[in-house]
C-alpha atoms as a PDB file:
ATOM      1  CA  UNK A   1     -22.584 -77.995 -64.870  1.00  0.00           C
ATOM      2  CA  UNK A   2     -21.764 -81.750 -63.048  1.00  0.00           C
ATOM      3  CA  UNK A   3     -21.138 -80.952 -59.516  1.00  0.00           C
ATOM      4  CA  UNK A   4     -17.435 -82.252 -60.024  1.00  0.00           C
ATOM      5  CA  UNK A   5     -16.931 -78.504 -62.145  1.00  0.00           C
ATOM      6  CA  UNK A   6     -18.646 -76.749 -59.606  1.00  0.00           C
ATOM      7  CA  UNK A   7     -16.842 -78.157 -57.132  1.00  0.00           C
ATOM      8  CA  UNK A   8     -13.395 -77.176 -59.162  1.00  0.00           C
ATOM      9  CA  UNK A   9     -14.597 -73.726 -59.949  1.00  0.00           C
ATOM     10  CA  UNK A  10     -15.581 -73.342 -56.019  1.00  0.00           C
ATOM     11  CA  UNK A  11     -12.128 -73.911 -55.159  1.00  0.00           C
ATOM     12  CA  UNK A  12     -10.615 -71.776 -57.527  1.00  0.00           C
ATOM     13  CA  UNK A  13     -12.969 -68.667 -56.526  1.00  0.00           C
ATOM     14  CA  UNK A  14     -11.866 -69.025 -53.057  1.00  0.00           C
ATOM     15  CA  UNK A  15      -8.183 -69.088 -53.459  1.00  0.00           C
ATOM     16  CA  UNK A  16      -8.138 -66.553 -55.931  1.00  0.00           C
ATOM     17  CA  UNK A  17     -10.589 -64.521 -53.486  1.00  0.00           C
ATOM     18  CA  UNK A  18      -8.735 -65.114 -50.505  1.00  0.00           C
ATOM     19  CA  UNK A  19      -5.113 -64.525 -51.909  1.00  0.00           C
ATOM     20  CA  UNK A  20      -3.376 -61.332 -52.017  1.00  0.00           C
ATOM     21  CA  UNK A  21      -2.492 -61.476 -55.660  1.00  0.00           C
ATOM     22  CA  UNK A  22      -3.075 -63.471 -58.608  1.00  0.00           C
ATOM     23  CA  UNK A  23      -0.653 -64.323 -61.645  1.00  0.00           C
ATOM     24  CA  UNK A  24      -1.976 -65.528 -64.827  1.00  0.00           C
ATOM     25  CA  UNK A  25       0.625 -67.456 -66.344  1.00  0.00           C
ATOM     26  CA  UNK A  26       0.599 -69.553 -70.008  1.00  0.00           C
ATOM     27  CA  UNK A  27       2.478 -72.768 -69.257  1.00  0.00           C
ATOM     28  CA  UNK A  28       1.964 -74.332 -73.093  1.00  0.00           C
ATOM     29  CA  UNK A  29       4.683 -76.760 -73.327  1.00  0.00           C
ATOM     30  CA  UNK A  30       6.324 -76.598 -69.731  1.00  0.00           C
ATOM     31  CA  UNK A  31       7.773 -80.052 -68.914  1.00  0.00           C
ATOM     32  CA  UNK A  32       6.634 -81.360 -65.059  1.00  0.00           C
ATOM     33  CA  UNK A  33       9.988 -80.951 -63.825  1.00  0.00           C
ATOM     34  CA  UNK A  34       9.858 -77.515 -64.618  1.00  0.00           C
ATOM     35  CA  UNK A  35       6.590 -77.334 -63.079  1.00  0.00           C
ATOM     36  CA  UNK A  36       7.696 -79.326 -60.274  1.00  0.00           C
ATOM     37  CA  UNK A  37      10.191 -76.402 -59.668  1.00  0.00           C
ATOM     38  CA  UNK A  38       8.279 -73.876 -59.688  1.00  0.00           C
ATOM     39  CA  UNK A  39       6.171 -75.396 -57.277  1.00  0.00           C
ATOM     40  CA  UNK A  40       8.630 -75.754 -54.726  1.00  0.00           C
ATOM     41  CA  UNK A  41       9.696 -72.151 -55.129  1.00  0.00           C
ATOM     42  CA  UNK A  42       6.315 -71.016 -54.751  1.00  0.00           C
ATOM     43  CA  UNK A  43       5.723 -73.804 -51.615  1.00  0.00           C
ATOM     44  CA  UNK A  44       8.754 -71.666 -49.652  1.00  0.00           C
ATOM     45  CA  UNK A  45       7.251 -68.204 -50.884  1.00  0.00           C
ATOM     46  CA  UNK A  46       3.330 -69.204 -49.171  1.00  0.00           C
ATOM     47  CA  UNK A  47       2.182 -69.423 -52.835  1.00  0.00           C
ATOM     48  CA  UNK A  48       0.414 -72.265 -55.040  1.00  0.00           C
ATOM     49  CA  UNK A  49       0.282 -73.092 -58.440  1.00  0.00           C
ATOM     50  CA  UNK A  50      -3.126 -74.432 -60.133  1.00  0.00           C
ATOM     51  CA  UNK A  51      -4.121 -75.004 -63.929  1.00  0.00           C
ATOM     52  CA  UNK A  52      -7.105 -73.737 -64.807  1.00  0.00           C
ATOM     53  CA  UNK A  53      -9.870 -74.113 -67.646  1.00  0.00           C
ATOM     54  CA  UNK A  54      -9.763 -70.225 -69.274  1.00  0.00           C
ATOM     55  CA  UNK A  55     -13.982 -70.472 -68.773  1.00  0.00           C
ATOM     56  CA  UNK A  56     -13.188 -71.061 -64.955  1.00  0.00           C
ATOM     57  CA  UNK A  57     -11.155 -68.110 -64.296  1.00  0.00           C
ATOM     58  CA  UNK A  58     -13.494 -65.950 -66.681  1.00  0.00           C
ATOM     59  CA  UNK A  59     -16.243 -66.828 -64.294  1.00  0.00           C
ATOM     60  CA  UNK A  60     -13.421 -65.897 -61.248  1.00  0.00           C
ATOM     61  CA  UNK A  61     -12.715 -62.572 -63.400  1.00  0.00           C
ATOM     62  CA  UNK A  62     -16.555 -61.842 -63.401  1.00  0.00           C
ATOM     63  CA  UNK A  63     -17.253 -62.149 -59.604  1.00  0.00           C
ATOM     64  CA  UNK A  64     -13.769 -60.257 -58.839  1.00  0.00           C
ATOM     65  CA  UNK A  65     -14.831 -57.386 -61.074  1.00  0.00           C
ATOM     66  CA  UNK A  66     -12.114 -57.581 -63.234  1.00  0.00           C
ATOM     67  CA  UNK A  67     -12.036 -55.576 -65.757  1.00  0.00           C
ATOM     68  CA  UNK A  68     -12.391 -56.743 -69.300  1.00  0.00           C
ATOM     69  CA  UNK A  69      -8.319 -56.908 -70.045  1.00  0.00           C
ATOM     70  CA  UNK A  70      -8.591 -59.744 -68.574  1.00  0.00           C
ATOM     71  CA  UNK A  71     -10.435 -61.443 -71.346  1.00  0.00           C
ATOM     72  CA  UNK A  72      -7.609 -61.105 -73.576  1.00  0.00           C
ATOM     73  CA  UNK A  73      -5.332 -62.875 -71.470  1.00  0.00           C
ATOM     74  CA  UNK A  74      -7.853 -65.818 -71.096  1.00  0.00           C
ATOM     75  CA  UNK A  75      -6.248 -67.623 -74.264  1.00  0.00           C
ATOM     76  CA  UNK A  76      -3.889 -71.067 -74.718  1.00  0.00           C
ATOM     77  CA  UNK A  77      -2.667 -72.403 -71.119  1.00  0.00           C
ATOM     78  CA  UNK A  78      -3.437 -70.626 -68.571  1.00  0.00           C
ATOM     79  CA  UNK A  79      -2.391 -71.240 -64.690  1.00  0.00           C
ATOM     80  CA  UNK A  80      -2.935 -68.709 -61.811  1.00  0.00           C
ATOM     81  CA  UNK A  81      -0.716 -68.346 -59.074  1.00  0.00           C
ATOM     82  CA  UNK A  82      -1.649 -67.245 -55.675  1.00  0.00           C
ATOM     83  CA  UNK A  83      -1.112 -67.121 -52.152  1.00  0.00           C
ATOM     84  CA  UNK A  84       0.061 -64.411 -49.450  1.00  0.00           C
ATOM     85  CA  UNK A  85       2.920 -62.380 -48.782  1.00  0.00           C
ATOM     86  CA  UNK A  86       5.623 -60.828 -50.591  1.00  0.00           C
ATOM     87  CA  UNK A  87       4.515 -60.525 -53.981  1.00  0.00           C
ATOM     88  CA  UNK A  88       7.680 -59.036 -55.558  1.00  0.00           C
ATOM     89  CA  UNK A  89       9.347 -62.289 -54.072  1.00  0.00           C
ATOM     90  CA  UNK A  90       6.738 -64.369 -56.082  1.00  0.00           C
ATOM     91  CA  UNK A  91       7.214 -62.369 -59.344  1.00  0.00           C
ATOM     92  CA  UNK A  92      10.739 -63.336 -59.342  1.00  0.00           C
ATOM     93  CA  UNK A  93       9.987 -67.232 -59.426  1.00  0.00           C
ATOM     94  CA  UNK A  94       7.472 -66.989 -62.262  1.00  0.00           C
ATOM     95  CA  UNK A  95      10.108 -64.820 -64.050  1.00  0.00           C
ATOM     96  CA  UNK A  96      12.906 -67.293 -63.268  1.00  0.00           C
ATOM     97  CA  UNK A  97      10.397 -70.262 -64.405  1.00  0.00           C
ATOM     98  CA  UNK A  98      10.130 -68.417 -67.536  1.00  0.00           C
ATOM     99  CA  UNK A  99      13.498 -68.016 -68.264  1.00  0.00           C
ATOM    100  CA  UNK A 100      14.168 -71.228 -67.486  1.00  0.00           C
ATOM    101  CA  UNK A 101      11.315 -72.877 -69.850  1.00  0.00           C
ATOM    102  CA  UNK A 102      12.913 -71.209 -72.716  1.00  0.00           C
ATOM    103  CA  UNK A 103      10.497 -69.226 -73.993  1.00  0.00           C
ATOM    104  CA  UNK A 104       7.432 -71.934 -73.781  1.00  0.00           C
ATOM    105  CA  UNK A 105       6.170 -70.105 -70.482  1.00  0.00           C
ATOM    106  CA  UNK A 106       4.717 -66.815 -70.610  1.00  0.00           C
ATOM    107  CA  UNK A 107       3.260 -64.361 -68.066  1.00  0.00           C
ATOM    108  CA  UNK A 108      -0.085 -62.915 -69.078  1.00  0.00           C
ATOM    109  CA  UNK A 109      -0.305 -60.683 -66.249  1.00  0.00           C
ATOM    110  CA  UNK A 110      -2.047 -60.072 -62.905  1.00  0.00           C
ATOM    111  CA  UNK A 111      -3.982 -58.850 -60.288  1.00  0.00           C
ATOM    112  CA  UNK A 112      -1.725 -57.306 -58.013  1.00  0.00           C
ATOM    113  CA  UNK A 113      -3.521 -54.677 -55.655  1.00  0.00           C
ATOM    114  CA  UNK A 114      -6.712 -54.739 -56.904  1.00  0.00           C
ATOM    115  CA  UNK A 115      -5.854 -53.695 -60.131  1.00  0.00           C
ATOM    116  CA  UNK A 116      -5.160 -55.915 -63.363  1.00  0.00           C
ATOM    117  CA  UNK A 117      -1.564 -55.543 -64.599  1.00  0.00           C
ATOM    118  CA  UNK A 118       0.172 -56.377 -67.732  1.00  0.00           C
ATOM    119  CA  UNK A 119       3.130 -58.909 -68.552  1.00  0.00           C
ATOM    120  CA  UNK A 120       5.656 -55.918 -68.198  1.00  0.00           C
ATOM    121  CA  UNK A 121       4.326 -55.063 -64.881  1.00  0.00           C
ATOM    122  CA  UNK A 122       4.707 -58.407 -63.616  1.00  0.00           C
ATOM    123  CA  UNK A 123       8.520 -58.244 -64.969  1.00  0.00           C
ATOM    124  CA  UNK A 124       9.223 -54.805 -63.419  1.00  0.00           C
ATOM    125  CA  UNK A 125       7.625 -56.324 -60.290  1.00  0.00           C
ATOM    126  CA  UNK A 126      10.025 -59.000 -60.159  1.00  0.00           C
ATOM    127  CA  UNK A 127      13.526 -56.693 -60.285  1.00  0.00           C
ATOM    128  CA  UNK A 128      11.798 -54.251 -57.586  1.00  0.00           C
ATOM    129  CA  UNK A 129      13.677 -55.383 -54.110  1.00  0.00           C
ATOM    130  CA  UNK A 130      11.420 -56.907 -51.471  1.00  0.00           C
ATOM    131  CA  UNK A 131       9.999 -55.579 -48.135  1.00  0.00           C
ATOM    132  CA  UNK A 132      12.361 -56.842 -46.577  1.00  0.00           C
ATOM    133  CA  UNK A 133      15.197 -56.016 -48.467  1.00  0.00           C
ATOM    134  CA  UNK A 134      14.023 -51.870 -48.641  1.00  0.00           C
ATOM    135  CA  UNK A 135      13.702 -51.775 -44.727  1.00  0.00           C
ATOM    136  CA  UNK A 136      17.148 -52.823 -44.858  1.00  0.00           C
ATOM    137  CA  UNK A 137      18.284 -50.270 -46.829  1.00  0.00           C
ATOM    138  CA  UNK A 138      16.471 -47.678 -45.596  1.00  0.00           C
ATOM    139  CA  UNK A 139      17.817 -48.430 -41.732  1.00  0.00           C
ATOM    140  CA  UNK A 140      20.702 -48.134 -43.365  1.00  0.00           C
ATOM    141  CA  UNK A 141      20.046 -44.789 -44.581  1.00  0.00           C
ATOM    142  CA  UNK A 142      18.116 -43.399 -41.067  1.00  0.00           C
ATOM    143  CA  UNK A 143      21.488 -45.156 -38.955  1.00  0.00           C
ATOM    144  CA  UNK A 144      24.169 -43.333 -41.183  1.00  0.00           C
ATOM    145  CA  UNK A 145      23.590 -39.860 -40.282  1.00  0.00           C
ATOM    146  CA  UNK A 146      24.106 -40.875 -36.490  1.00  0.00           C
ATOM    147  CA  UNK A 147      27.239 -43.027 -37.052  1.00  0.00           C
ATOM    148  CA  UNK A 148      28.726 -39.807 -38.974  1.00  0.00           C
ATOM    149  CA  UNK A 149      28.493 -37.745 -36.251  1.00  0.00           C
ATOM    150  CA  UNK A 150      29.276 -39.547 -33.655  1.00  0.00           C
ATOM    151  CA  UNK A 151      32.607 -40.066 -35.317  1.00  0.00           C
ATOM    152  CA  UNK A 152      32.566 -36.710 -36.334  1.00  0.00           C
ATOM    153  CA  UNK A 153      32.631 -35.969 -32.102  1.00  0.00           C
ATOM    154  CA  UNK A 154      34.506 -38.650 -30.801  1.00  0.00           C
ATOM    155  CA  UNK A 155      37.499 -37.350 -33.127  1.00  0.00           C
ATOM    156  CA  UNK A 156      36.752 -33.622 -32.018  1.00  0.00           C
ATOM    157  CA  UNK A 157      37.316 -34.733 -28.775  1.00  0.00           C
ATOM    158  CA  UNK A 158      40.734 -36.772 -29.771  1.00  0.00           C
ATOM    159  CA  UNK A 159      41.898 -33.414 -30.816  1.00  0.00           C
ATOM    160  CA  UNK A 160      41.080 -31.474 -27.418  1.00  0.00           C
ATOM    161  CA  UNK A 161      42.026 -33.661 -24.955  1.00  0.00           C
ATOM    162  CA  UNK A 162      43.891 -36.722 -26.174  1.00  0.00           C
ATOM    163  CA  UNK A 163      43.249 -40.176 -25.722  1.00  0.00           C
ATOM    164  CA  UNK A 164      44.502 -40.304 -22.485  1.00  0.00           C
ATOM    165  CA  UNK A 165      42.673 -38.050 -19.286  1.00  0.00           C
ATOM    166  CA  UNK A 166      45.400 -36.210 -17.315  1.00  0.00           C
ATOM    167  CA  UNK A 167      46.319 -37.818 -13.963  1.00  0.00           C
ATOM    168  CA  UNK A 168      44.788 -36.559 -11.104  1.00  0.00           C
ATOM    169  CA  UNK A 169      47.689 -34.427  -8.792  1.00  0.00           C
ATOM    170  CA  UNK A 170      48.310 -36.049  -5.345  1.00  0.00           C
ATOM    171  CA  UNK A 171      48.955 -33.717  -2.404  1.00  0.00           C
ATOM    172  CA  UNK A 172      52.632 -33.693  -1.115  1.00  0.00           C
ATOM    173  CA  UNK A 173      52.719 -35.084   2.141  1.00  0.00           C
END
């Protein structure tokens, strides 16, 4: 191999080695502004796009230990996304990109938590609500039992003693 490919195929080992998760996406047909798009989604989300030779990422899928799925998904186009973070967030801008390249992008799958997932995994992924949005909720959740009954006692105590405290009688002098 010419030490330009090794060089490539370096640089693709690390980032997929060093990200959190990896999308495999087939991009046959995608114009560069959609591609341009996506990128800057994936710039705000701590994420990178990069096209890849199929024999590149099937020497990537042999030092990861990927399983042999993964072979079947090295066909046509093929990009990888990766990077760090959220990657529900992430799923949601390849999905959008695919909607949006009208049915020329496709999403081969991933490898999401160590494990190798399928196209309808990554599209589940996508709808799930992020990290963010679930602590949300479930603050929500914990904090509404407390607000209930502290109403629930502040209008007991309405009923007993009235808004008002009685005034204090002054001696007669």
């Amino acid at each position: 191999m010419r030490i330009e490919k090794i060089a490539i195929l370096d640089e693709v080992v690390a980032r997929v080695k060093d990200s959190d998760y990896c999308f495999i996406v087939n991009h046959g047909g995608v114009t560069v502004a959609q591609f341009a798009k996506l990128r800057k989604a994936l710039k705000a989300l701590d994420s990178r796009l990069l096209v890849v030779k199929n024999s590149f990422l099937g020497k990537v899928a042999k030092e990861k230990g990927w399983s042999d799925e993964v072979n079947a998904m090295l066909q046509g186009n093929t990009a990888i996304v990766t990077g760090h973070g959220e990657p529900t967030a992430v799923a949601k801008a390849i999905m959008e990109f695919v909607k949006d390249s009208g049915g020329k992008a496709s999403v081969k799958g991933a490898d999401y938590d160590n494990k190798i997932v399928d196209a309808a995994m990554v599209e589940a992924l996508s709808k799930v609500p992020g990290k963010d949005q679930l602590r949300a909720t479930l603050l929500m959740l914990l904090k509404e039992p407390a607000t209930r009954l502290a109403r629930v006692l502040s209008e007991k105590a309405k009923k007993e003693g009235g808004d008002a405290a009685p005034a204090p009688e002054t001696p007669a002098a």
